[in-house]
Protein backbone atom coordinates (compact mmCIF):
# COMPACT_ATOMS: atom_id res chain seq x y z
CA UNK A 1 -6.97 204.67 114.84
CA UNK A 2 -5.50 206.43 111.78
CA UNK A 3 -3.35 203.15 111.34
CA UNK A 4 -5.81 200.38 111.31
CA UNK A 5 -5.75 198.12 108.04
CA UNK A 6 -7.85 199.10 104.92
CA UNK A 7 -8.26 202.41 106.10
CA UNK A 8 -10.97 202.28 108.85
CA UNK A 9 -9.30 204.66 111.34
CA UNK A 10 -11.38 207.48 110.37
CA UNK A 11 -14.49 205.97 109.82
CA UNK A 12 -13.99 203.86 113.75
CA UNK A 13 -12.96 206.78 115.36
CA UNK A 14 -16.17 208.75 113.68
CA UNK A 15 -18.48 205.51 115.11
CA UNK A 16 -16.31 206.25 118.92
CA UNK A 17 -17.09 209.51 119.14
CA UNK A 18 -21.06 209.25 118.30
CA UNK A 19 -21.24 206.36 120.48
CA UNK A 20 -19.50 208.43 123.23
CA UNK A 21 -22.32 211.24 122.96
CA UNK A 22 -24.95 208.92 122.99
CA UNK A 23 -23.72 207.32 126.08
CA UNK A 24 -23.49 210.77 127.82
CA UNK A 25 -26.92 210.75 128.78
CA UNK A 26 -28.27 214.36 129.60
CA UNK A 27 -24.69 215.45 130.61
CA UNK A 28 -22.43 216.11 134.21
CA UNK A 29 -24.55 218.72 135.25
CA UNK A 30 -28.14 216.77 134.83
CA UNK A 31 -26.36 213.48 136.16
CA UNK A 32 -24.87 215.25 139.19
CA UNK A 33 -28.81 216.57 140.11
CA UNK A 34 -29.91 213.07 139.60
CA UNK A 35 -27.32 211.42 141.78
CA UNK A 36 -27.57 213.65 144.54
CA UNK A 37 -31.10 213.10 144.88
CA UNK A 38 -30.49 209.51 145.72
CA UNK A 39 -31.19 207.78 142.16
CA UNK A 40 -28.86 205.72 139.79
CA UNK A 41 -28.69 207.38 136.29
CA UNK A 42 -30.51 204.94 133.46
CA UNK A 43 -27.45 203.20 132.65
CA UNK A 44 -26.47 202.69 136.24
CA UNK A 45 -30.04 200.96 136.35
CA UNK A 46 -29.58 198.71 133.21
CA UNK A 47 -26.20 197.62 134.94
CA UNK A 48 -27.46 197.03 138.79
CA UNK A 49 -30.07 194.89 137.18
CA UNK A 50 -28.58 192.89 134.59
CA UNK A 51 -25.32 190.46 135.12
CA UNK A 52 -22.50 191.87 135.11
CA UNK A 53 -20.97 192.77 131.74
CA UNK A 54 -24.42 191.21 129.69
CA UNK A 55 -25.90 194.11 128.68
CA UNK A 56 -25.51 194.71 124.59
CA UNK A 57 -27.20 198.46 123.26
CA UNK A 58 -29.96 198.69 121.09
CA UNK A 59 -30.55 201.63 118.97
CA UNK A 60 -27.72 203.76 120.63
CA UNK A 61 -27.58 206.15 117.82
CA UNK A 62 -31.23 206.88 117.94
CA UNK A 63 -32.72 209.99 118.09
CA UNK A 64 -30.93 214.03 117.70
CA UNK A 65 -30.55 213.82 121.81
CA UNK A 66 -28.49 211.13 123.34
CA UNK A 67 -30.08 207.49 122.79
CA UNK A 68 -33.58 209.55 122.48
CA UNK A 69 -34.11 209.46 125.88
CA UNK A 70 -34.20 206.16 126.59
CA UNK A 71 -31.41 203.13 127.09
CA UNK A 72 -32.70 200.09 125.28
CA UNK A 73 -31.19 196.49 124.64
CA UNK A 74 -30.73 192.82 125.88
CA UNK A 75 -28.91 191.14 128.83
CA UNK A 76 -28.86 188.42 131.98
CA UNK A 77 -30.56 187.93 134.43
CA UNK A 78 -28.83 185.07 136.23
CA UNK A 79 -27.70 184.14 132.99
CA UNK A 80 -31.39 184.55 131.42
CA UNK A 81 -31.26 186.65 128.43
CA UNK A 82 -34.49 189.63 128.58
CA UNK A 83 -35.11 193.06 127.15
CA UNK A 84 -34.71 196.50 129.01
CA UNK A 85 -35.42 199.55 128.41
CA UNK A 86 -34.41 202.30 130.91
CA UNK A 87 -36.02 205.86 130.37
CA UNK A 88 -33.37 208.59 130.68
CA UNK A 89 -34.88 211.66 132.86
CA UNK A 90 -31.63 213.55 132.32
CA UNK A 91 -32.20 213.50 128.82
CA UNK A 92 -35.33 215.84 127.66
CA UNK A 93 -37.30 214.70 130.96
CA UNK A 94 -37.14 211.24 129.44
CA UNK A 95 -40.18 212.30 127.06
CA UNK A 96 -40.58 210.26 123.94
CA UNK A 97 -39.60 211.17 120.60
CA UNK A 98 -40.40 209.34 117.32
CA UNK A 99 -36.87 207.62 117.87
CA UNK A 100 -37.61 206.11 121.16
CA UNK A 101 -40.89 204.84 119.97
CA UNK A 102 -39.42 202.77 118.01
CA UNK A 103 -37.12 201.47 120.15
CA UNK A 104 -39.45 201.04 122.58
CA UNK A 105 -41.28 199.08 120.12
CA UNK A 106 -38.47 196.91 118.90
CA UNK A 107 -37.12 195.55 122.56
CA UNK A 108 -41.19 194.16 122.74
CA UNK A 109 -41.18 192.83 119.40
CA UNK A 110 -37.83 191.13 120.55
CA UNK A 111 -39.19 189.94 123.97
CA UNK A 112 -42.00 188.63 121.97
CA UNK A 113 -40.32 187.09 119.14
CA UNK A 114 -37.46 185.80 120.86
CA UNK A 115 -39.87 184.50 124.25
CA UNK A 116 -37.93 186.53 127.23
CA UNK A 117 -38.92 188.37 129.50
CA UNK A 118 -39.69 192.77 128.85
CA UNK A 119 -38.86 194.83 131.59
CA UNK A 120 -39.69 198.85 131.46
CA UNK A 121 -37.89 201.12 134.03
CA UNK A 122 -39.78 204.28 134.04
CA UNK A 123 -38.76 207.66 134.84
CA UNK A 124 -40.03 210.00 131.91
CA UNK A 125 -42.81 212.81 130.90
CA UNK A 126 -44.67 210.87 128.55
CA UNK A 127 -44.27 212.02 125.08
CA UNK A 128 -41.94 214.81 123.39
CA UNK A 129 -44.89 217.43 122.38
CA UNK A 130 -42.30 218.64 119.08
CA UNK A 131 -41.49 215.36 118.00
CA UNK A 132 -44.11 212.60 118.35
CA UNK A 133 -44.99 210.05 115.66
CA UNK A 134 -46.98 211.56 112.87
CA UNK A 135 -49.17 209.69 110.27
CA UNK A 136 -49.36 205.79 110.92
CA UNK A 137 -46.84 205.05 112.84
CA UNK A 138 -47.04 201.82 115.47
CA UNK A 139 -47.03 202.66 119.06
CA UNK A 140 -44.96 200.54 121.31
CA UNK A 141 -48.58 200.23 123.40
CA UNK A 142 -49.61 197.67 120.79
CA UNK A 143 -47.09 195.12 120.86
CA UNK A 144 -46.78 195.49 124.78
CA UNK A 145 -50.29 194.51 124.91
CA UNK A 146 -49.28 191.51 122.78
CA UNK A 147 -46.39 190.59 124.97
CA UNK A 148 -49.11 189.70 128.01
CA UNK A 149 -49.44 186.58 129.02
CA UNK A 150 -46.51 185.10 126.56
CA UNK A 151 -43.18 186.61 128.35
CA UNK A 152 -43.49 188.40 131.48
CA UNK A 153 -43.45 192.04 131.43
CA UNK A 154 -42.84 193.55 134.48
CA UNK A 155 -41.81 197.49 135.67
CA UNK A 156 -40.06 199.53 137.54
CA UNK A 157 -41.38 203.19 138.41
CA UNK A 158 -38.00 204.63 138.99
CA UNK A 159 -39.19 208.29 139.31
CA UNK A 160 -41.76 210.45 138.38
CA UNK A 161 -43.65 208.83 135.25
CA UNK A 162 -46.31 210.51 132.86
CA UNK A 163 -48.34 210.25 130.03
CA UNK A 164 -47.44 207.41 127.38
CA UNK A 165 -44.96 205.98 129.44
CA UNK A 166 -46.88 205.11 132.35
CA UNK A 167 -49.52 203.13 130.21
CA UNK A 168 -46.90 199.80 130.55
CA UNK A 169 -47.27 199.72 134.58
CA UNK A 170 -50.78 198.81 134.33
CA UNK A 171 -50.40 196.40 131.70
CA UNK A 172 -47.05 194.60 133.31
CA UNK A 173 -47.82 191.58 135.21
CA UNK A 174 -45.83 193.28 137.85
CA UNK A 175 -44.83 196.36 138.77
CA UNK A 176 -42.56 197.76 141.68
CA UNK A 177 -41.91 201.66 142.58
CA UNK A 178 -39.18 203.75 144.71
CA UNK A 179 -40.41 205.52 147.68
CA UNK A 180 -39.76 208.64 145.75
CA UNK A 181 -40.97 207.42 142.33
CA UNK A 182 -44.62 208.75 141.10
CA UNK A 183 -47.42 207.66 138.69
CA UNK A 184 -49.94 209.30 136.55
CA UNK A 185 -51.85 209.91 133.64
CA UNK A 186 -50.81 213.66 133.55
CA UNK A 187 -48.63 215.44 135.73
CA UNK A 188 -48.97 218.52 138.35
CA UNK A 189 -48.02 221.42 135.71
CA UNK A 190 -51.34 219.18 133.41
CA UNK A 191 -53.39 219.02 136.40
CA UNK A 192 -52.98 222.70 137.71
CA UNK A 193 -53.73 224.09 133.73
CA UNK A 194 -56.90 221.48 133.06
CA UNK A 195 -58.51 221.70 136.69
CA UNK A 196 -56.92 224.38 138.43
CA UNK A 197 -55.79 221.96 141.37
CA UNK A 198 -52.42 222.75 142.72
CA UNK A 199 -50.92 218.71 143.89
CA UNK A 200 -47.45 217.72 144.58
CA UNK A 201 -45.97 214.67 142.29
CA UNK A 202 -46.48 212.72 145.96
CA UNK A 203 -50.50 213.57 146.53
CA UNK A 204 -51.03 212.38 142.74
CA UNK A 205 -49.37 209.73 142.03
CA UNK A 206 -46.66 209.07 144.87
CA UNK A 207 -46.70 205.00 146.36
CA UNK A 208 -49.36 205.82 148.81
CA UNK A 209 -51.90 206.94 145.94
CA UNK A 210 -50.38 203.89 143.35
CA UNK A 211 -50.81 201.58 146.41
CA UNK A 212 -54.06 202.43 147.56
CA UNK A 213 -55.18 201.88 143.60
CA UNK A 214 -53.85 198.87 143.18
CA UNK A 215 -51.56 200.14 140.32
CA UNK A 216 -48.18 199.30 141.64
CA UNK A 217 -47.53 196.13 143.28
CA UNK A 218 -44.97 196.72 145.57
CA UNK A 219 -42.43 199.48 146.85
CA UNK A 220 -38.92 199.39 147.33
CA UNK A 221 -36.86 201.93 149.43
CA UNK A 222 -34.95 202.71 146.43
CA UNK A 223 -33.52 201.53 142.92
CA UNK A 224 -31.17 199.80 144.15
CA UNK A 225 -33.79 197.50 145.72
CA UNK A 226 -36.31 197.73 143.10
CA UNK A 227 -34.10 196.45 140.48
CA UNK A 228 -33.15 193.34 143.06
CA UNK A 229 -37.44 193.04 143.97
CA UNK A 230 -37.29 192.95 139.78
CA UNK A 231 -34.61 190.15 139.82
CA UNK A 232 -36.31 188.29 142.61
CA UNK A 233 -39.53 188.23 141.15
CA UNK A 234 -38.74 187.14 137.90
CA UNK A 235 -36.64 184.07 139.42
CA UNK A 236 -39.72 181.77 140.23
CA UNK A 237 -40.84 182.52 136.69
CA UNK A 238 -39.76 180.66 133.11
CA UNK A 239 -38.46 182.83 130.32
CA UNK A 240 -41.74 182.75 128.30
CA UNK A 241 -45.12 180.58 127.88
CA UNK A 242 -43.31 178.50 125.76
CA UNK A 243 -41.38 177.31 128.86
CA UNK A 244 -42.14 176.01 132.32
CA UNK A 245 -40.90 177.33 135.11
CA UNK A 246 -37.07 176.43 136.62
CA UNK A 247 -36.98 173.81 139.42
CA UNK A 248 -34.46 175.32 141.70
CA UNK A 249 -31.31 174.43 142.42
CA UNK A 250 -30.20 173.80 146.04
CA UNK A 251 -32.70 174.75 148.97
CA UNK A 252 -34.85 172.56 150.99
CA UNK A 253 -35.69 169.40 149.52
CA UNK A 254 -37.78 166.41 150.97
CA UNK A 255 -39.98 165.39 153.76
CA UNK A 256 -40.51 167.26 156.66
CA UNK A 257 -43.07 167.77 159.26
CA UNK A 258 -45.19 170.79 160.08
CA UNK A 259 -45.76 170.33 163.54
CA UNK A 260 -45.86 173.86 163.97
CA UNK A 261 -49.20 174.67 162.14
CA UNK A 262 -50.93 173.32 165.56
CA UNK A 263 -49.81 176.16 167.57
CA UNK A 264 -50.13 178.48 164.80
CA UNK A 265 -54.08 177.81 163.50
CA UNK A 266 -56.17 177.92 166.30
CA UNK A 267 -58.72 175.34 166.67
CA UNK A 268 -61.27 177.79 167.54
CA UNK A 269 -62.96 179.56 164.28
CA UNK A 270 -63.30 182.68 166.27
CA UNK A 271 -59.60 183.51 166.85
CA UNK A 272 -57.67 185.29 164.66
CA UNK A 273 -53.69 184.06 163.34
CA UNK A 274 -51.70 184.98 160.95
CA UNK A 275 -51.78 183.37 157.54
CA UNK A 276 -48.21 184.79 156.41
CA UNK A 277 -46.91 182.25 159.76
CA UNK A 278 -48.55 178.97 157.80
CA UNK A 279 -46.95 179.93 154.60
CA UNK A 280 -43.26 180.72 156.53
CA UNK A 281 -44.44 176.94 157.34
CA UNK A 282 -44.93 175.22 154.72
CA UNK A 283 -42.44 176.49 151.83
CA UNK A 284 -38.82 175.69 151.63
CA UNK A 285 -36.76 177.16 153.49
CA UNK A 286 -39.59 179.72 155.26
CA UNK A 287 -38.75 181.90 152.18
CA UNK A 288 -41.17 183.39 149.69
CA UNK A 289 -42.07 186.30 147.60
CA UNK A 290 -45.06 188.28 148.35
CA UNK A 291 -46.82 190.17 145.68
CA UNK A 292 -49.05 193.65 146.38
CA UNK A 293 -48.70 193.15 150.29
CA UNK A 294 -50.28 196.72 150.94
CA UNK A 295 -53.50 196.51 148.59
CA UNK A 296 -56.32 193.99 149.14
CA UNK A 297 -54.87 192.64 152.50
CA UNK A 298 -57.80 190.17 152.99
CA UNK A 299 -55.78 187.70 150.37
CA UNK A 300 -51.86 187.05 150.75
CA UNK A 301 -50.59 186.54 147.42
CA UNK A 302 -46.93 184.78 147.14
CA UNK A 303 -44.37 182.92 145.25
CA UNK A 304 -42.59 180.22 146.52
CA UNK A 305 -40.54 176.55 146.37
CA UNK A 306 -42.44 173.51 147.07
CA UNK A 307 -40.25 171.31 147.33
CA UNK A 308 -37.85 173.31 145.08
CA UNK A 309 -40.99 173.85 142.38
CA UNK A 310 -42.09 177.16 141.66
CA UNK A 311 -46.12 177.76 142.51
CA UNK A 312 -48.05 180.76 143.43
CA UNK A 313 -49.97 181.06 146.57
CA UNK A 314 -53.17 182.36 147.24
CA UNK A 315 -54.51 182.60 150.60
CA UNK A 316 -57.23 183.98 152.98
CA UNK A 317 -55.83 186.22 155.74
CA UNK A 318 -58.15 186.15 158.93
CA UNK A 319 -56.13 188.83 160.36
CA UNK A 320 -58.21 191.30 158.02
CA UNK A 321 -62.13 191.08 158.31
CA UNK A 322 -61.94 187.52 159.14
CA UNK A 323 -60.62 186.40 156.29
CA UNK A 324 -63.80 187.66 154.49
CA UNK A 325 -62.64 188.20 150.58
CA UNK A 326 -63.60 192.28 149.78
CA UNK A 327 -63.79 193.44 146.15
CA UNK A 328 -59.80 194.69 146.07
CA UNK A 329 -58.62 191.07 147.35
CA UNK A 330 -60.19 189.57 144.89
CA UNK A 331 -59.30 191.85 142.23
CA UNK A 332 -55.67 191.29 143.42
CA UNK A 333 -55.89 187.65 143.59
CA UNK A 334 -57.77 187.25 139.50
CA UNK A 335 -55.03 189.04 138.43
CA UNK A 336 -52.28 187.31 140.55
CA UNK A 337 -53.91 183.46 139.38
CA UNK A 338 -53.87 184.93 135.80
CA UNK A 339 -50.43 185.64 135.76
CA UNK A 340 -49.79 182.11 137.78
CA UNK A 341 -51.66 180.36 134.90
CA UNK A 342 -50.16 182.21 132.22
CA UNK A 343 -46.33 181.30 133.13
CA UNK A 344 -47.59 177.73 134.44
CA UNK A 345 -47.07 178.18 137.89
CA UNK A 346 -49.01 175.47 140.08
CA UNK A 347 -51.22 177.33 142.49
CA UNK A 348 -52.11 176.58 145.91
CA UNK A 349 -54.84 177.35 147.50
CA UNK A 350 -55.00 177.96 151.35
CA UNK A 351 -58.48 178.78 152.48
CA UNK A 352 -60.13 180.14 155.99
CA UNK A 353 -62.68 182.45 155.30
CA UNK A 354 -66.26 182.80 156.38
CA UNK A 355 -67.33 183.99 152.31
CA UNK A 356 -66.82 187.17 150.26
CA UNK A 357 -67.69 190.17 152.35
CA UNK A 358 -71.33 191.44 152.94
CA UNK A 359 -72.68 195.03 153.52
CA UNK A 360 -73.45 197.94 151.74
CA UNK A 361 -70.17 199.40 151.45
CA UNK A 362 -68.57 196.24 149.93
CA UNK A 363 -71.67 195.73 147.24
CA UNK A 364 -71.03 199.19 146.38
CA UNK A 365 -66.99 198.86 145.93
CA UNK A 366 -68.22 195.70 143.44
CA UNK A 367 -67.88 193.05 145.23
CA UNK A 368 -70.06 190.21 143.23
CA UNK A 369 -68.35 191.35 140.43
CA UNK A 370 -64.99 191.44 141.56
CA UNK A 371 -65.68 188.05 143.01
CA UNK A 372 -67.04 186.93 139.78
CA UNK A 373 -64.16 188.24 138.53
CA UNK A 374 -61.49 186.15 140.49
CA UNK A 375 -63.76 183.02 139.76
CA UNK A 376 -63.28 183.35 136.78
CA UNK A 377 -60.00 183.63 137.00
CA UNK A 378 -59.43 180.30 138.74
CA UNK A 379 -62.19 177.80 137.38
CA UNK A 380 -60.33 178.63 134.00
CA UNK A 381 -57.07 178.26 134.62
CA UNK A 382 -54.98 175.06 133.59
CA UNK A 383 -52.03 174.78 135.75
CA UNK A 384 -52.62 172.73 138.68
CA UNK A 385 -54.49 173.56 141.21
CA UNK A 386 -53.86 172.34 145.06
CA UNK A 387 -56.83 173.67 147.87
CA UNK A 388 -56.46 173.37 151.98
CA UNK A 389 -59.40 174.59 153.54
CA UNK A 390 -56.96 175.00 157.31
CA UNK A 391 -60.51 176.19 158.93
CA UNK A 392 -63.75 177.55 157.02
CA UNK A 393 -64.74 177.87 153.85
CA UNK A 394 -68.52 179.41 153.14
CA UNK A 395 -70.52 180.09 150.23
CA UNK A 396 -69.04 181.96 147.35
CA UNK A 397 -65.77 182.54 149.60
CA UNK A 398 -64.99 178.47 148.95
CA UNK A 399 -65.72 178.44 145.02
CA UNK A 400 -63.20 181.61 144.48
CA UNK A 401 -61.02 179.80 146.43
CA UNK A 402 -61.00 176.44 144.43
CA UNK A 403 -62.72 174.27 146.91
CA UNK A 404 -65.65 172.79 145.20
CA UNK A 405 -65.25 170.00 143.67
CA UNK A 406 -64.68 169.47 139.46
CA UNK A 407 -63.00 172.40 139.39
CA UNK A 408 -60.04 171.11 137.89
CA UNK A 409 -58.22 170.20 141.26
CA UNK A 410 -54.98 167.91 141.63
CA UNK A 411 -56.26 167.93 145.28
CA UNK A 412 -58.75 168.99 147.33
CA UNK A 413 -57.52 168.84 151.63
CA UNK A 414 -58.88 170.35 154.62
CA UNK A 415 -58.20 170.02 158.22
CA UNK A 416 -60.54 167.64 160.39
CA UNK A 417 -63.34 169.82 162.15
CA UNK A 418 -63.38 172.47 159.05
CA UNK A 419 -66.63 174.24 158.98
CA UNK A 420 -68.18 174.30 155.47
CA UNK A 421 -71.42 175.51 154.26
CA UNK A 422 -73.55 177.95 151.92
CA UNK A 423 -73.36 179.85 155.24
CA UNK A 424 -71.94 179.83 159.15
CA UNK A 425 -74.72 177.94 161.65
CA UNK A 426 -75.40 180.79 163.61
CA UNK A 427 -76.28 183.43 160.34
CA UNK A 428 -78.02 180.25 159.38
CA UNK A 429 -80.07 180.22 162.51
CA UNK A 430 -80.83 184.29 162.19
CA UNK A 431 -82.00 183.78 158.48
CA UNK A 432 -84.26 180.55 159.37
CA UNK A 433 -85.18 181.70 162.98
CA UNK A 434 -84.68 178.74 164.30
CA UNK A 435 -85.51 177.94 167.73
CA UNK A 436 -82.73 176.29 170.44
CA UNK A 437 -82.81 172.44 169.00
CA UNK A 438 -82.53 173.25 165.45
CA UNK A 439 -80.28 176.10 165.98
CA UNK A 440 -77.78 173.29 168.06
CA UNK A 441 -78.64 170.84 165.38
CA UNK A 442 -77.33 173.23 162.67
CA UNK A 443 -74.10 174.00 164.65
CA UNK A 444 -73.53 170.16 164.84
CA UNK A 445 -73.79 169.93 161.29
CA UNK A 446 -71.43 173.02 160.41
CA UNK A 447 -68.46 171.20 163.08
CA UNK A 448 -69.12 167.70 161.15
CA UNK A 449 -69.17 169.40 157.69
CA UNK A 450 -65.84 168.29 157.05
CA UNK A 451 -66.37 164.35 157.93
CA UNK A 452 -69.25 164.32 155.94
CA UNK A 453 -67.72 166.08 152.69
CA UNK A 454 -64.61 163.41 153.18
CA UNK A 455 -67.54 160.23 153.58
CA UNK A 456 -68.11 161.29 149.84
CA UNK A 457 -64.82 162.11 148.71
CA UNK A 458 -65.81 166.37 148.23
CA UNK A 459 -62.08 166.58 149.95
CA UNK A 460 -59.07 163.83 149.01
CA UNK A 461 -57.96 163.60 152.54
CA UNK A 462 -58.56 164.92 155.81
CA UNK A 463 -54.63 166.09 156.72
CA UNK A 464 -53.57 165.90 160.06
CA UNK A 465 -52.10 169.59 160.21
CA UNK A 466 -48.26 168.11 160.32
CA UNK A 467 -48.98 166.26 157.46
CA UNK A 468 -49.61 169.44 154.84
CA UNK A 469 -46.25 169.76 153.50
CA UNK A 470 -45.66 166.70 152.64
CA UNK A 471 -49.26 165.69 151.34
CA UNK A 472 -48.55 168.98 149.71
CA UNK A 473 -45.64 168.25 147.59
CA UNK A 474 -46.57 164.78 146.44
CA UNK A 475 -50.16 166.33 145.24
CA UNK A 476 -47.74 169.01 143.59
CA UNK A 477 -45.27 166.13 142.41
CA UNK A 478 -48.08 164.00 141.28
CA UNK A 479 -49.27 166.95 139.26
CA UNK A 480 -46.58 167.90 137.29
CA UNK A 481 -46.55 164.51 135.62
CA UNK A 482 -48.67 166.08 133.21
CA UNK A 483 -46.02 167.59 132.18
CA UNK A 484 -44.88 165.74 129.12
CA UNK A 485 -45.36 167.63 126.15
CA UNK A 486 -43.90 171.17 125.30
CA UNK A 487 -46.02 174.38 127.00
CA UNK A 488 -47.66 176.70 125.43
CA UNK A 489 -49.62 179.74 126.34
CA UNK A 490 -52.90 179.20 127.99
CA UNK A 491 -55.89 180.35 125.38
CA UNK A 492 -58.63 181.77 127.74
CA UNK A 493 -62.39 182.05 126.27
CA UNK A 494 -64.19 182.96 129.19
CA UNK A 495 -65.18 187.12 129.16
CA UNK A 496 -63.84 188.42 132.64
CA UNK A 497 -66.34 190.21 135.00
């Protein structure tokens, strides 16, 4: 180095040498514990997720401990540039310091600025008590909030996260955990000085308790895995809202017939099936993506190709209470069709449920709200919108579910003999106490609902049930005509429930 022209040796080896003990992380010792306890260090994580040899450093000389804690910069994903930052738990617990705030900070003003996806990967204590930001200083919180709903921001709970950190799960349009990650506002050591209650990391925040909450989406066995759920994910999705999303290249393509859906949907309302067997159906390949499996079961939420197009599924599952919509599958689904809408994903609707779920346990869990809530959602968003009522659709439970009609609808099917209705015949006849003839007449009129909703065109078609692909895909094909000026992202005014 001492020989290089104009005398830069010195200076160059100076830069190596710095660089080197930023890129130490918290040392052999710290890296060993992390290692053996099953877990890539954070620069093992920026590398299993990015493509190979993409990944250029951001702020690497940050901080008086190595990169400040936290491993920040821009790479590929499948040869898609987006941000990372990787909090480094071997490194002062991964806390943030006044250093890493700003870097924090900068990667979202670059995601932003630059339209690519942000993606966090948490592991850290929240902030560094002896060196936070003092005075007015910007907190990376308020340009993550600013990056929702123009790139996608999604996490990765990689081990136990606290504090400040955590805050960007709950605002990421998706986030995934380890089986031996955590989540909370404040730690054990916080909770066993401010309440006196002695909990492990797992009872607090572990994926059972982020799960059950609805805070995490989905869990992986390990990092390995989340970082490939992370690259998954993000593949039906565009780089921005400035961008629609990729067509893919190779996979099924064309006509085909679903012959299967008539031994999978039973013709008889009052037998259950599985609504995860329709979807295998009806998307390329059988292949698909589903989002927050474990939370809200009553709605399957998915990604998938139609027809090699990206769109976002939403779908009644009559394996759980009928099909009846409860108030944390319809929380689930608002924020799914949000995020759909945001990154112009088409959504389709598959609906067989008997309406949103009645009792007093579900009106105190919020129900009318949370049902308001996912209305909302859907009546206002702009990407297309494709509905197939397979069975039923009652009352509120077919308006959430985009049935009605000038809703905004590229096209509104149902299966012939679908049962339709402010509510079932036989609640009808309870309600009205009718007698025997006008409790048969009203069961006539729920099994010809659908005939008489196609005489005045409230569906576009009744569909044979091996005709829904197809009449699927040209609906969807039809629909993305519109697509000839640049996107943009969606401006919502309606207040959400």
């Amino acid at each position: 180095m001492d020989e290089l022209p104009g005398g830069w040796g010195p200076t160059l080896a100076d830069l190596m040498e710095r660089r080197a003990a930023a890129r130490s992380l918290g040392g052999e010792e710290r890296l060993a514990r992390h290692r053996a306890a099953g877990k890539l260090d954070a620069r093992a994580r920026v590398d299993a997720l990015l493509d190979p040899g993409s990944f250029r450093e951001i702020g690497t000389l940050v901080g008086s401990v190595p990169a400040d804690g936290i491993v920040a910069g821009a790479g590929r994903i499948d040869g898609r540039l987006v941000m990372v930052g990787a909090e480094d738990f071997t490194t002062v617990a991964g806390t943030i310091g006044s250093g890493s705030n700003a870097k924090r900070y900068r990667i979202a003003e670059l995601a932003l600025r630059d339209r690519m996806p942000l993606i966090m990967l948490l592991e850290g204590a929240g902030y560094r008590p002896e060196d936070r930001p003092h005075g007015r200083a910007p907190t990376d919180l308020l340009v993550q909030a600013q990056c929702s709903g123009r790139v996608p921001v999604v996490t990765g709970v990689m081990g136990a996260s606290a504090g400040h950190g955590a805050l960007i799960a709950p605002m990421s349009d998706f986030a995934v955990m380890t089986e031996q990650a955590s989540i909370f506002t404040a730690g054990p050591p916080v909770v066993r000085e401010s309440l006196g209650e002695e909990v492990s990391k797992e009872a607090l925040g572990g994926p059972g308790v982020a799960l059950a909450s609805g805070l995490v989406h989905n869990v992986a066995p390990d990092d390995v895995a989340a970082l490939e759920t992370i690259r998954h994910y993000l593949s039906y999705f565009p780089s921005s809202a400035w961008s629609y999303p990729p067509r893919r290249v190779g996979g099924e393509h064309g006509p085909r017939s679903t012959e299967e859906l008539l031994s999978i949907v039973p013709r008889d309302n009052r037998r259950v099936y599985d609504m995860r067997a329709v979807i295998d159906v009806i998307v390329d390949d059988g292949q698909w993506f589903e989002v927050q499996p474990s939370f809200g079961t009553a709605i399957v939420c998915g990604l998938a190709h139609l027809d090699r197009e990206p769109v976002a599924i939403v779908a009644n599952q009559p394996l759980v209470l009928a099909g009846s919509i409860d108030a944390d599958a319809a929380d689930k689904a608002a924020h799914f069709i949000m995020v759909a809408d945001s990154f112009h994903l088409p959504l389709l609707f598959l609906a067989d449920n008997p309406g949103v779920l009645p009792g007093t346990a579900s009106e105190r869990q919020g129900i009318l709200r949370s049902g308001a809530r996912m209305f909302a959602a859907q009546t206002v968003a702009t990407t297309p919108k494709l509905h197939l009522t397979l069975r039923k659709a009652y009352g509120f439970g077919s308006m959430v579910m985009s049935m009605v009609g000038f809703d905004g609808q590229t096209a509104t099917f149902a299966f012939p003999g679908a049962t339709l209705g402010a509510m079932g015949a036989a609640a009808s006849s309870r309600a009205l106490g009718a007698d025997a003839d006008r409790a048969a007449a009203l069961r006539q009129a729920e099994l010809d609902a659908s005939y008489r909703s196609a005489s005045g065109l409230g569906f576009d078609e009744l569909l044979d049930p091996r005709e829904a692909r197809d009449a699927l895909v040209a609906a969807l094909h039809r629909a993305l005509s519109r697509r000839q000026e640049p996107p943009a992202p969606v401006t919502r005014a309606a207040i959400t429930p």
